[in-house]
PDB file of N, CA and C in Angstrom:
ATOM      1  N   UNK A   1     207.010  10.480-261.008  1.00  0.00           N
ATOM      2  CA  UNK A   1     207.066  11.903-260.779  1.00  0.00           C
ATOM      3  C   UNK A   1     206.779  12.254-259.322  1.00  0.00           C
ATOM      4  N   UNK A   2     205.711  11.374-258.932  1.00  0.00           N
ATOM      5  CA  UNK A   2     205.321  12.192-257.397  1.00  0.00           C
ATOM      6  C   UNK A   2     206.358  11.701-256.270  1.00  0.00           C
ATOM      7  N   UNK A   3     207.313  10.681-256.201  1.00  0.00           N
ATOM      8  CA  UNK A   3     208.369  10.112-255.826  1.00  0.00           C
ATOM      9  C   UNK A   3     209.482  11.417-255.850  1.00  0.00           C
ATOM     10  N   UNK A   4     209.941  11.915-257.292  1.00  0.00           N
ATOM     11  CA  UNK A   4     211.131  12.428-257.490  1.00  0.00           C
ATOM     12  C   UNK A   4     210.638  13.810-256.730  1.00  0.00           C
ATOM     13  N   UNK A   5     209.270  14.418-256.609  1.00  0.00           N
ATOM     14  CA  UNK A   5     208.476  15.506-256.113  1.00  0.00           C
ATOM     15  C   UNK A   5     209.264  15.365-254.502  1.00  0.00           C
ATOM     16  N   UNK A   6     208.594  14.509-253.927  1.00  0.00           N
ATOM     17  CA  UNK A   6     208.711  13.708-252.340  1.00  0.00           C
ATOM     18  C   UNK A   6     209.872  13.875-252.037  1.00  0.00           C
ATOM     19  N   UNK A   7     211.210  13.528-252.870  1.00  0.00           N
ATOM     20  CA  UNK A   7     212.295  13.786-252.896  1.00  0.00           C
ATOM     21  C   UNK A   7     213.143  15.011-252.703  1.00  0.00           C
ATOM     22  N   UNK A   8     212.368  16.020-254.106  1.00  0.00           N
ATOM     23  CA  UNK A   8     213.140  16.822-253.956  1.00  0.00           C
ATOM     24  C   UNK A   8     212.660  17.792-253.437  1.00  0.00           C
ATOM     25  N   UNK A   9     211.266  18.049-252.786  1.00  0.00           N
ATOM     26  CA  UNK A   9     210.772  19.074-252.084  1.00  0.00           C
ATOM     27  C   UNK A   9     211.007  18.759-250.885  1.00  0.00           C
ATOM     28  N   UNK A  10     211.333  17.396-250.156  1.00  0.00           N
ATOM     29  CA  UNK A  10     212.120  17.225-248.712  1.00  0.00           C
ATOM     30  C   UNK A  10     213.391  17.915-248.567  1.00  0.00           C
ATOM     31  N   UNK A  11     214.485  17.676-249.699  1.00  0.00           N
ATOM     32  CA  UNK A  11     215.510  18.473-249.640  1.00  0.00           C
ATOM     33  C   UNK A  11     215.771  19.766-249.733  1.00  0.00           C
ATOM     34  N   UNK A  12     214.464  20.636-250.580  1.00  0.00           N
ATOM     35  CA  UNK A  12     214.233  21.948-250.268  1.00  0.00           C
ATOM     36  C   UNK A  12     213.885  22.381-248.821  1.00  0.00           C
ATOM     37  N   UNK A  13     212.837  21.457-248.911  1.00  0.00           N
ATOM     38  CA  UNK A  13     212.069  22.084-247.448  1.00  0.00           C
ATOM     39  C   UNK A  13     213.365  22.097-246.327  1.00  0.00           C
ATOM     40  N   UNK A  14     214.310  21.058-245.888  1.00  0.00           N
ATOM     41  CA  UNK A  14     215.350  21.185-245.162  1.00  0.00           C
ATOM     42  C   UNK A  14     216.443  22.022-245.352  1.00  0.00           C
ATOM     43  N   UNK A  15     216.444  22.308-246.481  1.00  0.00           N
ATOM     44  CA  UNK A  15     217.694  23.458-246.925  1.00  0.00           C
ATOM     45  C   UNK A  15     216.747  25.145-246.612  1.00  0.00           C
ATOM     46  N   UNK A  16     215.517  25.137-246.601  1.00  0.00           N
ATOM     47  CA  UNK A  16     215.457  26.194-246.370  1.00  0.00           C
ATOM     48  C   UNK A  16     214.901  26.734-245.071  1.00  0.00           C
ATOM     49  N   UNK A  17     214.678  25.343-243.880  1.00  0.00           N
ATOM     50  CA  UNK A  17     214.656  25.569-242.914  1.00  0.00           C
ATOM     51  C   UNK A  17     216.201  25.473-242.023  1.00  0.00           C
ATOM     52  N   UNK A  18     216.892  25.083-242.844  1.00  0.00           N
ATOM     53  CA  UNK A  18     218.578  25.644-242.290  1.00  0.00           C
ATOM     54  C   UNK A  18     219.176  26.863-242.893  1.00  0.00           C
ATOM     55  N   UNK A  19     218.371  27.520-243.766  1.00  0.00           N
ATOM     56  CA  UNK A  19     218.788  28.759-243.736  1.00  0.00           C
ATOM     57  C   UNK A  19     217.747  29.962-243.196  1.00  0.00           C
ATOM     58  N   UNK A  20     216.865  29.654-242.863  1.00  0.00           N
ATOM     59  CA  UNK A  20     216.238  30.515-241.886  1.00  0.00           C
ATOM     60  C   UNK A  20     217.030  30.012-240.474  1.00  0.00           C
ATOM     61  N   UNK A  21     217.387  29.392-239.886  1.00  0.00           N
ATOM     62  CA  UNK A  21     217.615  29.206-238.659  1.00  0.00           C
ATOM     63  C   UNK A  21     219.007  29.594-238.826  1.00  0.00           C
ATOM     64  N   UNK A  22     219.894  29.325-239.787  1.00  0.00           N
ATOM     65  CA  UNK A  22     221.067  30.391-239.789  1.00  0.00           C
ATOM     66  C   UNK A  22     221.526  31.512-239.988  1.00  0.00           C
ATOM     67  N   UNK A  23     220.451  31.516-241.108  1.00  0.00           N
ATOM     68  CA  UNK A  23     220.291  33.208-240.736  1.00  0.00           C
ATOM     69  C   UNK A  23     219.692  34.016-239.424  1.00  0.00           C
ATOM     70  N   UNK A  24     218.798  33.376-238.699  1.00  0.00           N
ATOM     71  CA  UNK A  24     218.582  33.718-237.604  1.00  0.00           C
ATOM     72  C   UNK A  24     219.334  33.975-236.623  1.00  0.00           C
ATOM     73  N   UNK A  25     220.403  33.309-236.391  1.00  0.00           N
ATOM     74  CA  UNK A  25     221.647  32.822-234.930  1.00  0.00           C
ATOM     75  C   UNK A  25     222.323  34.209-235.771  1.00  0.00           C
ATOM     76  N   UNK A  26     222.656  34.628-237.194  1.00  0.00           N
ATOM     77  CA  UNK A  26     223.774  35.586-237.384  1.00  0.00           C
ATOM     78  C   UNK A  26     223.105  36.806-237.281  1.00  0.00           C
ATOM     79  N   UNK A  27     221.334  36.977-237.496  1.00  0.00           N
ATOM     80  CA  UNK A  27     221.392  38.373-237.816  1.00  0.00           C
ATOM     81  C   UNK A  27     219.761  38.098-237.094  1.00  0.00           C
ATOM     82  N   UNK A  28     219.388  39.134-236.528  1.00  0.00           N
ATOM     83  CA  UNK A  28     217.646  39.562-236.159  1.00  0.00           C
ATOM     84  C   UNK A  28     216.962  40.273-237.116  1.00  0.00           C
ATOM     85  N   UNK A  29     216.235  39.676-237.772  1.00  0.00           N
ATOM     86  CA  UNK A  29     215.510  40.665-238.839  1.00  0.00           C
ATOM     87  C   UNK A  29     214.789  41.757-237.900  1.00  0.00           C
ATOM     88  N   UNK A  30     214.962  41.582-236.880  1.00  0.00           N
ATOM     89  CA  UNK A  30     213.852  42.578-236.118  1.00  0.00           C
ATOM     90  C   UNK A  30     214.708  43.856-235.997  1.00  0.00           C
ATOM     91  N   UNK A  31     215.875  43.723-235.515  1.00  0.00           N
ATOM     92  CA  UNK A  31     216.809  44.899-235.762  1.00  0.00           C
ATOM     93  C   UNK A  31     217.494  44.953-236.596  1.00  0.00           C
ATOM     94  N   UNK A  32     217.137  44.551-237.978  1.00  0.00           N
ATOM     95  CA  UNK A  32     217.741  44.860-239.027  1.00  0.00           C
ATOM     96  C   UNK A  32     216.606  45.519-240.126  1.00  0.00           C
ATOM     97  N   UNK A  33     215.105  45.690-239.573  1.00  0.00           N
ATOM     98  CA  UNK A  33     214.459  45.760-240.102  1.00  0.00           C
ATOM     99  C   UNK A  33     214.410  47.569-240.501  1.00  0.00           C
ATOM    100  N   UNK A  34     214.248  48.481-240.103  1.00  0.00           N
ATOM    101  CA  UNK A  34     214.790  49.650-240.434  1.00  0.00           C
ATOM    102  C   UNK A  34     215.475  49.567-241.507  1.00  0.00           C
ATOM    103  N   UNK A  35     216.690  49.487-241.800  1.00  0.00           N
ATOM    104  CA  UNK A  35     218.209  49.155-242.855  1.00  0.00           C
ATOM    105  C   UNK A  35     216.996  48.345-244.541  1.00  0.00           C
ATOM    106  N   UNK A  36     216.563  47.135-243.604  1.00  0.00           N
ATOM    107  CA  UNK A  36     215.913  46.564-244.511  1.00  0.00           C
ATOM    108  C   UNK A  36     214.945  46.978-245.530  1.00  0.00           C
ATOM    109  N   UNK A  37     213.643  48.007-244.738  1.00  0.00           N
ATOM    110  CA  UNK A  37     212.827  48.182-245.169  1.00  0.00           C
ATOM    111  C   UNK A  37     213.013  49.638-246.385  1.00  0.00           C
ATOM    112  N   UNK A  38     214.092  50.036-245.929  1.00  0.00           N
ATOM    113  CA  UNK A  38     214.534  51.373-246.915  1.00  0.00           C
ATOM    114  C   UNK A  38     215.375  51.102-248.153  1.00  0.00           C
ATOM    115  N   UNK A  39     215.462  49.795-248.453  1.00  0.00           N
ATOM    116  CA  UNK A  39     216.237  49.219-249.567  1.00  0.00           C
ATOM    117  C   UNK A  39     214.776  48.969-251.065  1.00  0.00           C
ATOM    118  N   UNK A  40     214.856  49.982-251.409  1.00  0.00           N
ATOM    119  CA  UNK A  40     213.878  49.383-252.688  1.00  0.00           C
ATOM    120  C   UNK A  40     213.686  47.982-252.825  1.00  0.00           C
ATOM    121  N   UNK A  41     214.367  47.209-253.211  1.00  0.00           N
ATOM    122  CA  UNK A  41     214.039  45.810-253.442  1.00  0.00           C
ATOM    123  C   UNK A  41     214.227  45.031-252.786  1.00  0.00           C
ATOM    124  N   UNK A  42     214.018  45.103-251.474  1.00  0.00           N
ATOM    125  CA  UNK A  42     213.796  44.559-250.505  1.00  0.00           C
ATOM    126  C   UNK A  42     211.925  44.959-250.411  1.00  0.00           C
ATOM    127  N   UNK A  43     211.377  45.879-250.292  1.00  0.00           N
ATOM    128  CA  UNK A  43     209.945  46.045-250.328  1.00  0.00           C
ATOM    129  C   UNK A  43     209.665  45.527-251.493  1.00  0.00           C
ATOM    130  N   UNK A  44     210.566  45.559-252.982  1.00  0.00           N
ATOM    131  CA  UNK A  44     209.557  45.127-254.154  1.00  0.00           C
ATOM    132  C   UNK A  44     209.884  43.529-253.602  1.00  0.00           C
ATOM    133  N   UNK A  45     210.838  42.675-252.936  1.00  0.00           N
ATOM    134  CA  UNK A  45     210.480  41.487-253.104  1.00  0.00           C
ATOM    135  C   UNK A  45     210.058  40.554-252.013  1.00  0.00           C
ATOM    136  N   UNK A  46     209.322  42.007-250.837  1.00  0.00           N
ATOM    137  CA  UNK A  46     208.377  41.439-250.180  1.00  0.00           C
ATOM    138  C   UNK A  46     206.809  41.272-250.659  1.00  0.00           C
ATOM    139  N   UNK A  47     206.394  42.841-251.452  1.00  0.00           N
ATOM    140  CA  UNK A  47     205.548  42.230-251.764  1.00  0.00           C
ATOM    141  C   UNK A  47     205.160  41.627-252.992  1.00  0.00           C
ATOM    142  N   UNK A  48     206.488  41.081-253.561  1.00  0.00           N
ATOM    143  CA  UNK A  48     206.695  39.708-255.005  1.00  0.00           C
ATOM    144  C   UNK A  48     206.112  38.369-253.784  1.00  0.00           C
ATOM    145  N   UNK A  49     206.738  38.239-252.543  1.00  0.00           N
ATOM    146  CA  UNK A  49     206.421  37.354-251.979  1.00  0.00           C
ATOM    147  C   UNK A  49     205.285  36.827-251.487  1.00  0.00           C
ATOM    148  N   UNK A  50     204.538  38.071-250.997  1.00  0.00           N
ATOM    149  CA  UNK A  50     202.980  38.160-250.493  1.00  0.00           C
ATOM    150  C   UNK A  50     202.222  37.729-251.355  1.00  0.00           C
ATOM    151  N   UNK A  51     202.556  37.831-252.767  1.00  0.00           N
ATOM    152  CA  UNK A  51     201.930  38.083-254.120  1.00  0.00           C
ATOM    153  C   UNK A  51     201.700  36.520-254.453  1.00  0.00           C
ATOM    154  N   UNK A  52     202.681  36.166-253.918  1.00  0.00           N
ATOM    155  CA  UNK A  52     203.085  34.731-254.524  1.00  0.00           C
ATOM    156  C   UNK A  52     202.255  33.761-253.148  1.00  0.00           C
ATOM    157  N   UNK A  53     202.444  33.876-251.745  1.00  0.00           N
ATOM    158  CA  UNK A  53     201.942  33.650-250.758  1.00  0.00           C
ATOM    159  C   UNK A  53     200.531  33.313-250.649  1.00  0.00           C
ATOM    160  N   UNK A  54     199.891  34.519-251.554  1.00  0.00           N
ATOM    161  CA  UNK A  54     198.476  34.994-251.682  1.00  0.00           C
ATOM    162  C   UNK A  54     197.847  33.988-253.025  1.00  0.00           C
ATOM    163  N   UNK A  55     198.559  33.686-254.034  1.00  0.00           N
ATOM    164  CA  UNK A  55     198.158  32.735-254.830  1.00  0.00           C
ATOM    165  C   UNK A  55     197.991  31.549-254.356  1.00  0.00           C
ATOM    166  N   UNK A  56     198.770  30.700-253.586  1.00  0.00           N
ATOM    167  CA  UNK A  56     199.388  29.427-252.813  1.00  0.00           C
ATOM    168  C   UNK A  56     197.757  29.036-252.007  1.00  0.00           C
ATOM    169  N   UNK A  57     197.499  30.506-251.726  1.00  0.00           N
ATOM    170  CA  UNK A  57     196.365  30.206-250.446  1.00  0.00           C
ATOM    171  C   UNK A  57     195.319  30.234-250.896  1.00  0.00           C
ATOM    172  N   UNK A  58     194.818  30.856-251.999  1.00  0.00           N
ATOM    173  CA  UNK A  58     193.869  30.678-252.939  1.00  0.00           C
ATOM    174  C   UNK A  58     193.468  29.007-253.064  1.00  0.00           C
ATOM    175  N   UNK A  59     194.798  28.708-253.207  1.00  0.00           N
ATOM    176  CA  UNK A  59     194.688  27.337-254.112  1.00  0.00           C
ATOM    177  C   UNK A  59     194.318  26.710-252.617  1.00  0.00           C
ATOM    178  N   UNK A  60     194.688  26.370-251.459  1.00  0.00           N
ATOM    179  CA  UNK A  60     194.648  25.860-250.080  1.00  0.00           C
ATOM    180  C   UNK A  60     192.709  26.279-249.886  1.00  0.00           C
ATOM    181  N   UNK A  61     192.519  27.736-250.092  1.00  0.00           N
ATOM    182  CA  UNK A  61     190.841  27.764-249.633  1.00  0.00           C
ATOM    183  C   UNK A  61     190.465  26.959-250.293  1.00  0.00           C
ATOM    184  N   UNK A  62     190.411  27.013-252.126  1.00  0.00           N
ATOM    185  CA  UNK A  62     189.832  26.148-252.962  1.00  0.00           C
ATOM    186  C   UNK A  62     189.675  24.621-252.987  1.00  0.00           C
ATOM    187  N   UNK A  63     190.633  24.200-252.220  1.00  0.00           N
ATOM    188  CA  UNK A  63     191.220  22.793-251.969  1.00  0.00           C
ATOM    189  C   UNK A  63     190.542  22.599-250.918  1.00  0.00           C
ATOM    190  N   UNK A  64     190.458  22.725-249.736  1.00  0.00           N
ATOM    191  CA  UNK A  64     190.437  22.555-248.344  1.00  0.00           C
ATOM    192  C   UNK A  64     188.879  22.853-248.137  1.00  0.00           C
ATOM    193  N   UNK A  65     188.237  21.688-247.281  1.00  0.00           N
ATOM    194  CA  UNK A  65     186.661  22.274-247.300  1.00  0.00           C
ATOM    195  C   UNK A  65     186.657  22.662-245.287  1.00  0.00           C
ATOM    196  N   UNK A  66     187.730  22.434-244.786  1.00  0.00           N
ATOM    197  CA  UNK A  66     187.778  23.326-243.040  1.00  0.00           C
ATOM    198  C   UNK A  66     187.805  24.331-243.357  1.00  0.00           C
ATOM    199  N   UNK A  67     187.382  24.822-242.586  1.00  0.00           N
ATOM    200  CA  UNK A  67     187.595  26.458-242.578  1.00  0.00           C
ATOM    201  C   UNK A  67     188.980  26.798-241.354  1.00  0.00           C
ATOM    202  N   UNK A  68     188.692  25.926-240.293  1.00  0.00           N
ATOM    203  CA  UNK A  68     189.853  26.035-239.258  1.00  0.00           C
ATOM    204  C   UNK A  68     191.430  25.586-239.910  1.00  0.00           C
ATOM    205  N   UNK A  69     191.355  24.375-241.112  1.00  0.00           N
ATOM    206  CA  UNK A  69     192.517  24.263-242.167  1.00  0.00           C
ATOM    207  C   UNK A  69     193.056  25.390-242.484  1.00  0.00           C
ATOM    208  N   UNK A  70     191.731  25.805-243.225  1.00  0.00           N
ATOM    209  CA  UNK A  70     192.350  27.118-244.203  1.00  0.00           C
ATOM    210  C   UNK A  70     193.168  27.761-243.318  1.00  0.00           C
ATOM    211  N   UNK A  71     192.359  28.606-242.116  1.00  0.00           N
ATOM    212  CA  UNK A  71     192.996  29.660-241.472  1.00  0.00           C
ATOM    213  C   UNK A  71     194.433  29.223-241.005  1.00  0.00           C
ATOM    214  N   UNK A  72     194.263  27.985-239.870  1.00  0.00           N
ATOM    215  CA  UNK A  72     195.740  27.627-239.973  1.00  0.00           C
ATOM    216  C   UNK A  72     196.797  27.449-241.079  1.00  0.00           C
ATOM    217  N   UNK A  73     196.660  26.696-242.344  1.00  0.00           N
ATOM    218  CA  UNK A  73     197.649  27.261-243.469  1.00  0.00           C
ATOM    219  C   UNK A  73     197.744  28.597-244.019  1.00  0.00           C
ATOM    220  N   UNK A  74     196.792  29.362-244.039  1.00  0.00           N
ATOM    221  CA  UNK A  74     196.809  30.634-244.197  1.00  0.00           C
ATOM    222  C   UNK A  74     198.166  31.091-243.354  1.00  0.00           C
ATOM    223  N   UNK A  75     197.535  31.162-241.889  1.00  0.00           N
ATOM    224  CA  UNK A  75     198.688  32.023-241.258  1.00  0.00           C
ATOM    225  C   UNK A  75     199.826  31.500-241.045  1.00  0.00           C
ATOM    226  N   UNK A  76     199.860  30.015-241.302  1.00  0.00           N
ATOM    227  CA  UNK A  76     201.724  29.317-241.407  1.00  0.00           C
ATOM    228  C   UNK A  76     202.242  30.017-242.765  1.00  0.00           C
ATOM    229  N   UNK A  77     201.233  30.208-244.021  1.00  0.00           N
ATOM    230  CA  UNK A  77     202.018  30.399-245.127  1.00  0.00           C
ATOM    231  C   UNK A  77     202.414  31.839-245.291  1.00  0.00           C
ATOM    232  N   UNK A  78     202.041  32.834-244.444  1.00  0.00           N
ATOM    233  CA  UNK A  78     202.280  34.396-244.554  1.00  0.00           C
ATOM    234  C   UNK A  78     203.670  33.992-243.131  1.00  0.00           C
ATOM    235  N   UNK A  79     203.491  33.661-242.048  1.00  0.00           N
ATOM    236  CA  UNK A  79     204.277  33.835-241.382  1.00  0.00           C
ATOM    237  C   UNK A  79     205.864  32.777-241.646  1.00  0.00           C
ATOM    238  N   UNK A  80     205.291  31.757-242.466  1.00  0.00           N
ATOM    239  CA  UNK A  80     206.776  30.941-242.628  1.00  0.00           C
ATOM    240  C   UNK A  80     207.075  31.070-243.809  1.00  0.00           C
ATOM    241  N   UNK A  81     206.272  31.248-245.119  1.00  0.00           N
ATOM    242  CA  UNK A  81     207.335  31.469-246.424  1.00  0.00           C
ATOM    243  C   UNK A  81     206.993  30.039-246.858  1.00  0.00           C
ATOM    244  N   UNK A  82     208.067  29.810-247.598  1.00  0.00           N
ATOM    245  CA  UNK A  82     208.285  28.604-248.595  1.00  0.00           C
ATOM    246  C   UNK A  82     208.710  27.763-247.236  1.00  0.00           C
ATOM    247  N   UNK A  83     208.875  27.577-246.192  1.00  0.00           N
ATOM    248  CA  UNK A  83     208.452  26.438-245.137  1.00  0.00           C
ATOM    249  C   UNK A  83     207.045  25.858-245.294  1.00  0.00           C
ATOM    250  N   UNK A  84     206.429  26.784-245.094  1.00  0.00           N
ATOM    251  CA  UNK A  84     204.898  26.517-244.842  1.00  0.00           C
ATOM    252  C   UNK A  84     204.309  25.881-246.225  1.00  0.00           C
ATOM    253  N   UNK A  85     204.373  26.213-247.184  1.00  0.00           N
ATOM    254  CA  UNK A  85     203.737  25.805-248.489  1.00  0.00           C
ATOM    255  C   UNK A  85     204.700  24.974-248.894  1.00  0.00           C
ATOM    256  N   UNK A  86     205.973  24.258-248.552  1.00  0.00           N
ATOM    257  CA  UNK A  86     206.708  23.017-249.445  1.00  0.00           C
ATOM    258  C   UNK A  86     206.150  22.060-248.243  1.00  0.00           C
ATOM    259  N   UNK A  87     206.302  22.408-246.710  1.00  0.00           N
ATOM    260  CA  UNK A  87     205.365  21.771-245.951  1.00  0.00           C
ATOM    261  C   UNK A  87     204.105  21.201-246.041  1.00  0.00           C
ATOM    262  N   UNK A  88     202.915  21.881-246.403  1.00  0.00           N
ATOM    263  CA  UNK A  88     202.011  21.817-247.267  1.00  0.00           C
ATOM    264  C   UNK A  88     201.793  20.739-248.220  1.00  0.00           C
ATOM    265  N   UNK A  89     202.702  21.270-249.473  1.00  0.00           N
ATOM    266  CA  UNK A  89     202.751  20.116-250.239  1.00  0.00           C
ATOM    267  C   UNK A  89     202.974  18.805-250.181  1.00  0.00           C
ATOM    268  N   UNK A  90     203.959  18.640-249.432  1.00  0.00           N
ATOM    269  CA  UNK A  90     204.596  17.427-249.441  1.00  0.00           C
ATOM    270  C   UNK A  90     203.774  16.891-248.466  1.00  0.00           C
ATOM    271  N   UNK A  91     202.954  17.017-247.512  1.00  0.00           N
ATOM    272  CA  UNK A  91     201.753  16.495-246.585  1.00  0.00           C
ATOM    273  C   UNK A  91     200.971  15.925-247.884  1.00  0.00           C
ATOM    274  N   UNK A  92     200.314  16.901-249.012  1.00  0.00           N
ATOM    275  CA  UNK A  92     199.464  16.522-250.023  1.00  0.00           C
ATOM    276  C   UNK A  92     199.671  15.405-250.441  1.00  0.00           C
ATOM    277  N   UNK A  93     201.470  15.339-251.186  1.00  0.00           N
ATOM    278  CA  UNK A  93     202.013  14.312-251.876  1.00  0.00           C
ATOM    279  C   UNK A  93     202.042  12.880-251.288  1.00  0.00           C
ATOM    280  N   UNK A  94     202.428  12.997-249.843  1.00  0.00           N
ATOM    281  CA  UNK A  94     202.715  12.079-248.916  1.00  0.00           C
ATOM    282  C   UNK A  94     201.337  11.125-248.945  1.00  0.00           C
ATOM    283  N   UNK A  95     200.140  11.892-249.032  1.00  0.00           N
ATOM    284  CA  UNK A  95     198.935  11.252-248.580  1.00  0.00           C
ATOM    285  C   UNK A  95     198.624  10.314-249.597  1.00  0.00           C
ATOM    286  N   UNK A  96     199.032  10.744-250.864  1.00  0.00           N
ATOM    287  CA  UNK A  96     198.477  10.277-252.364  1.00  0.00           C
ATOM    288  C   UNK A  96     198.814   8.223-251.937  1.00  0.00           C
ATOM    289  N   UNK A  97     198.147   7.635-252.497  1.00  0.00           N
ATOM    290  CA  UNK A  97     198.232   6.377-252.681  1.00  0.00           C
ATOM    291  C   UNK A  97     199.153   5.965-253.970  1.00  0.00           C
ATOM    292  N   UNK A  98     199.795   4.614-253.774  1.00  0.00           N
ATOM    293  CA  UNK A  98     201.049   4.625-254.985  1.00  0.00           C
ATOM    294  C   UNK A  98     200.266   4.703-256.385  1.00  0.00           C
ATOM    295  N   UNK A  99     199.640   4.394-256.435  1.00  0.00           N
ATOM    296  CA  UNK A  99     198.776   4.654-257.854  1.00  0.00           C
ATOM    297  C   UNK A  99     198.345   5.876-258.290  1.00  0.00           C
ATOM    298  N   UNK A 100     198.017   6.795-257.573  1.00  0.00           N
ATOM    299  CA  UNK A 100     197.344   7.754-257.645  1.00  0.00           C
ATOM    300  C   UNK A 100     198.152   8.787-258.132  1.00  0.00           C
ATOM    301  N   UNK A 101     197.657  10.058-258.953  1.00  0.00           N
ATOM    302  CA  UNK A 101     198.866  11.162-259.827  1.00  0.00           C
ATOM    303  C   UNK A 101     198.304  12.220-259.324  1.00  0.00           C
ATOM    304  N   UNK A 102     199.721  12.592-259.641  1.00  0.00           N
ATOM    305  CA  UNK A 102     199.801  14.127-258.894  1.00  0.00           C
ATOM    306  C   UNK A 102     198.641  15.141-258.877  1.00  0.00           C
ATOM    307  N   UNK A 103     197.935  15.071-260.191  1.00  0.00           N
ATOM    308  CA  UNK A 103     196.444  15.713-260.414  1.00  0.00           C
ATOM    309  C   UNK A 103     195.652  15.778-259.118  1.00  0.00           C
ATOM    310  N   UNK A 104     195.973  14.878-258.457  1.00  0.00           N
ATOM    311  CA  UNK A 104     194.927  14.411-257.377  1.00  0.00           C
ATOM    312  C   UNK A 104     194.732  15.747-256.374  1.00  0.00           C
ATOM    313  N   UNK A 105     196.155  16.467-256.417  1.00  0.00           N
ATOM    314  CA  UNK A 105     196.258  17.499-255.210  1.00  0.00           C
ATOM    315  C   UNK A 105     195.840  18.772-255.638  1.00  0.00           C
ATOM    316  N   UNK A 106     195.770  18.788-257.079  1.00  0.00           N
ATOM    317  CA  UNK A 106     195.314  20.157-257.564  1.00  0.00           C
ATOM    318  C   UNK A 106     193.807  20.215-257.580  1.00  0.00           C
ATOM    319  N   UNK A 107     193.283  18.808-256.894  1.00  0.00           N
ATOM    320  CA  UNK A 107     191.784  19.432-256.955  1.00  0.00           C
ATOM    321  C   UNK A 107     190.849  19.340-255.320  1.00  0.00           C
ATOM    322  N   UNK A 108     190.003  20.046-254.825  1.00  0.00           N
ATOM    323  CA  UNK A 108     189.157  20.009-254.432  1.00  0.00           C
ATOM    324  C   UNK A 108     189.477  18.897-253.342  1.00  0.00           C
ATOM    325  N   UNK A 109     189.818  18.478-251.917  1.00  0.00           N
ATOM    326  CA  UNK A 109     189.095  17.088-250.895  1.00  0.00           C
ATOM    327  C   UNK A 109     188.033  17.188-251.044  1.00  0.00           C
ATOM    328  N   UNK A 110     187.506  15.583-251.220  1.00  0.00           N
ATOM    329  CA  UNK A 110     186.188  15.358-251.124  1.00  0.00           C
ATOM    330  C   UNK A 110     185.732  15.735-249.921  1.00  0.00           C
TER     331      UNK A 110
END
């Protein structure tokens, strides 16, 4: 499982850092942000995202005994999205020893 994980959260993580960067070259969210922000569901699925962002980091304080960690994943995971937290993970996964199960990341560094 933590193999097919390694796998397929590399191929996310690259598919969705080529579509932020292509979407970037076609459009500026910065001047599109006006247009953007007056679209109902565009605000409900920013803050679906924050919502979701804000759980992720929960789990990162709970996990993480730095405090300078936290803050740095904190502000990669509000400012990059699902970069920052499949990033994240797959650092977790990567670290695990071949024996060792996935459980390992849902709890606490010693």
């Amino acid at each position: 499982m933590v193999s097919f994980l390694k796998i397929f959260l590399s191929v996310v993580w690259l598919f969705m850092v080529y579509m932020v960067i292509s979407t970037s070259l076609e459009s500026s969210l910065f001047r599109e942000w006006d247009f953007l922000a007056g679209i109902p569901w565009m605000r409900a699925t920013l803050w679906d995202f924050y919502a979701n962002v804000l759980v992720i980091f929960l789990w990162v304080v709970y996990r993480e005994r730095s405090l300078p960690v936290v803050a740095i994943w904190g502000i990669l995971f509000f400012l990059l999205g699902s970069i920052a937290t499949i990033g994240y993970t797959l650092l977790q996964l990567f670290q695990l020893k071949n024996e060792e199960g996935i459980e390992l990341i849902l709890r606490p560094k010693s």
